[in-house]
C-alpha atoms as a PDB file:
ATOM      1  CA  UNK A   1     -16.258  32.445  14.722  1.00  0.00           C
ATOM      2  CA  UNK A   2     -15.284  28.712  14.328  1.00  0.00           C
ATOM      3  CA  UNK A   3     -11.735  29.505  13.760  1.00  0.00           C
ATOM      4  CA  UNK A   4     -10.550  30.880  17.062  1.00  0.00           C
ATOM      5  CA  UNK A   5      -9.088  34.099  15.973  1.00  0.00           C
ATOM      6  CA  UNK A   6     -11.870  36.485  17.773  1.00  0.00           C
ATOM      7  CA  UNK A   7     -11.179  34.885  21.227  1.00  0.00           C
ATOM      8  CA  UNK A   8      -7.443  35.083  20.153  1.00  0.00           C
ATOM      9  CA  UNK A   9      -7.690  38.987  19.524  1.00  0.00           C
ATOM     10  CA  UNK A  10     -10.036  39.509  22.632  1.00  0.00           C
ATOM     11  CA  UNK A  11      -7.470  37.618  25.031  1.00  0.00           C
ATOM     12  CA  UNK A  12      -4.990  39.854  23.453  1.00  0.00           C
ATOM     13  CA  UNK A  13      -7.013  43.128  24.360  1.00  0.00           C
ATOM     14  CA  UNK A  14      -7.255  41.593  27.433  1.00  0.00           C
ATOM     15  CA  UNK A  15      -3.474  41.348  27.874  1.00  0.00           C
ATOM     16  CA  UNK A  16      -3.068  44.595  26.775  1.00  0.00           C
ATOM     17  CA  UNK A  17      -5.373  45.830  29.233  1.00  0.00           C
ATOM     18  CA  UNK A  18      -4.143  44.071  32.786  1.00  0.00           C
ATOM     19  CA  UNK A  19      -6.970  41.876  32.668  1.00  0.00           C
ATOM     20  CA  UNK A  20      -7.682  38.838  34.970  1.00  0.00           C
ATOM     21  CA  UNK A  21      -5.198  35.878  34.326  1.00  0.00           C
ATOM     22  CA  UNK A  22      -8.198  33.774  34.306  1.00  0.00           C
ATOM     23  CA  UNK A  23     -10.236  35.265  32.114  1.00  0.00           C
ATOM     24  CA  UNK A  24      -7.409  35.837  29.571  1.00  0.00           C
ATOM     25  CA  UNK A  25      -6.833  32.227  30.240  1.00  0.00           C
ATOM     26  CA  UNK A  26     -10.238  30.952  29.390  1.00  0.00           C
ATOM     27  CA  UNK A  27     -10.566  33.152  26.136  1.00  0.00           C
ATOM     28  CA  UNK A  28      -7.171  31.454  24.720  1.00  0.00           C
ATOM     29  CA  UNK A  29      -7.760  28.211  25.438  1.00  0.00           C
ATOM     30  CA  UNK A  30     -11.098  28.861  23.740  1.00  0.00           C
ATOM     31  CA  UNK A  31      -9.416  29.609  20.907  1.00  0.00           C
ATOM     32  CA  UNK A  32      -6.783  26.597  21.686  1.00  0.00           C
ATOM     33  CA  UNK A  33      -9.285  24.429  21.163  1.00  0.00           C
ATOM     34  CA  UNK A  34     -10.538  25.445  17.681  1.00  0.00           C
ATOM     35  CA  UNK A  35      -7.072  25.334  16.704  1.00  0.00           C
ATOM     36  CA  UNK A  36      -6.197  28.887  15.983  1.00  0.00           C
ATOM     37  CA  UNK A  37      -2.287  28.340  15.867  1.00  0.00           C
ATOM     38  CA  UNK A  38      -1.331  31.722  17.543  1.00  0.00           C
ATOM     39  CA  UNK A  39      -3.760  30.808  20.624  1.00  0.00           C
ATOM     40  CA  UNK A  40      -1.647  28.170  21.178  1.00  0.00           C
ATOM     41  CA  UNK A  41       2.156  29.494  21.075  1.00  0.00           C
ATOM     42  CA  UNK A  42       0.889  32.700  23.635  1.00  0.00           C
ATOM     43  CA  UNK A  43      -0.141  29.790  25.658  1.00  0.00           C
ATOM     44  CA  UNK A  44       2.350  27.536  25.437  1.00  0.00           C
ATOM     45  CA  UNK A  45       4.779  31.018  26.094  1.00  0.00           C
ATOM     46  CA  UNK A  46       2.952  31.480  29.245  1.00  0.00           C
ATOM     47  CA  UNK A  47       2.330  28.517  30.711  1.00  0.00           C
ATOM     48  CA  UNK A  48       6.200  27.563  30.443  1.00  0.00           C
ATOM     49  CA  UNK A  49       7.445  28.956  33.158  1.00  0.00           C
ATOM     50  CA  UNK A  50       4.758  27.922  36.005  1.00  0.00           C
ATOM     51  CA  UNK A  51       4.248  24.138  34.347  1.00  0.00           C
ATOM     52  CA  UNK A  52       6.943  23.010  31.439  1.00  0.00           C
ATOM     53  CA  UNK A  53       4.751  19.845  30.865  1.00  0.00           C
ATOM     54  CA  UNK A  54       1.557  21.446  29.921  1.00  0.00           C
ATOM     55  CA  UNK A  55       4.132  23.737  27.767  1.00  0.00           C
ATOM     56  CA  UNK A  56       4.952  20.898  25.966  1.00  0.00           C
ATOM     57  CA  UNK A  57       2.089  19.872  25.418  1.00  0.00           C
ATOM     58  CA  UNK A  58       0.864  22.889  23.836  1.00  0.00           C
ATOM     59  CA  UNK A  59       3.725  23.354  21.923  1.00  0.00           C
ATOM     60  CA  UNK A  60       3.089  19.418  20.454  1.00  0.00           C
ATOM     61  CA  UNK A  61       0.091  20.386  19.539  1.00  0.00           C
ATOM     62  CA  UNK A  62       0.984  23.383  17.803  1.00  0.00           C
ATOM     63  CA  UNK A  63       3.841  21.224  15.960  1.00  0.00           C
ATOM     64  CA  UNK A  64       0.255  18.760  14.829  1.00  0.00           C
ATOM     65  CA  UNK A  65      -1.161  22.023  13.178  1.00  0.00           C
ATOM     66  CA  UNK A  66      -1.472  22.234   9.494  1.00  0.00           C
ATOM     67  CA  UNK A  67       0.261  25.306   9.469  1.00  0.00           C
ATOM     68  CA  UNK A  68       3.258  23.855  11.181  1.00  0.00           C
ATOM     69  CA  UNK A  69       3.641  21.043   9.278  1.00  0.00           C
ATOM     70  CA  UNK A  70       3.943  23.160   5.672  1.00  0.00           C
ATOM     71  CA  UNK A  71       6.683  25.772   7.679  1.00  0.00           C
ATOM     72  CA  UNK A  72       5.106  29.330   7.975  1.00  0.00           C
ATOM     73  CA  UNK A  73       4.599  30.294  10.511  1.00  0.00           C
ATOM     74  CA  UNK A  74       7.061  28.212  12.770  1.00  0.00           C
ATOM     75  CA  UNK A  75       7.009  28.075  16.552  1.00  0.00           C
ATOM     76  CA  UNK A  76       9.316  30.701  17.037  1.00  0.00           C
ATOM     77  CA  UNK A  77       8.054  32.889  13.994  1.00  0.00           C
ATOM     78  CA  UNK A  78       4.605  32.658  15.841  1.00  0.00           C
ATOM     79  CA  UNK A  79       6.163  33.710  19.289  1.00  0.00           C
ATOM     80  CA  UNK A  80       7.578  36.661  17.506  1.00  0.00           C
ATOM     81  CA  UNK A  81       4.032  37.314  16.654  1.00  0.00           C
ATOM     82  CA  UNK A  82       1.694  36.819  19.947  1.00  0.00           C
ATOM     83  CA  UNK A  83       4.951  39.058  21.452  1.00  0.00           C
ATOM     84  CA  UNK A  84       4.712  42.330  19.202  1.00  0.00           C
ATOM     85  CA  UNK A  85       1.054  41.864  19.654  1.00  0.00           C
ATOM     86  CA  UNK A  86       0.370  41.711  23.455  1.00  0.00           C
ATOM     87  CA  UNK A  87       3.442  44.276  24.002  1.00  0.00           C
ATOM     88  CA  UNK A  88       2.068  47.446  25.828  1.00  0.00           C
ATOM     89  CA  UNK A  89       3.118  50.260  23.813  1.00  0.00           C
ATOM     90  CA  UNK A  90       4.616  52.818  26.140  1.00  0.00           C
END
């Protein structure tokens, strides 16, 4: 996959599972890099309270995405997203 969405949906089994940090880590910034935009808002959600500078950066490159630029789905429209989807149904 050379858009980034299967890492994307494996980190959020992952999540959804209590797996290693690390290794949920890894598999989104996998997906980071090939640009898959909801990759990057779950990590830019995560890593802003531990380190608001890489946060920022994450979130700037979001904001660079293609998808950003025409409007759907927006930063917070995304974070509504990666939230219903890593939420552990109880």
């Amino acid at each position: 996959d050379t858009t980034g969405e299967a890492e994307f949906y494996q980190a959020v089994l992952l999540i959804r599972l209590g797996a290693d940090e690390h290794q949920v880590n890894d598999m989104l910034k996998e997906s980071a890099d090939r640009k898959y935009p909801l990759a990057i808002a779950l990590l830019a959600e995560r890593t802003a309270t531990r380190d608001q500078e890489k946060a920022l950066v994450y979130r700037s490159q979001y904001d660079e995405l293609d998808v950003a630029k025409s409007g759907y789905p927006s930063f917070a429209q995304a974070l509504v997203v990666v939230n219903k989807l890593v939420a552990r149904n109880k």
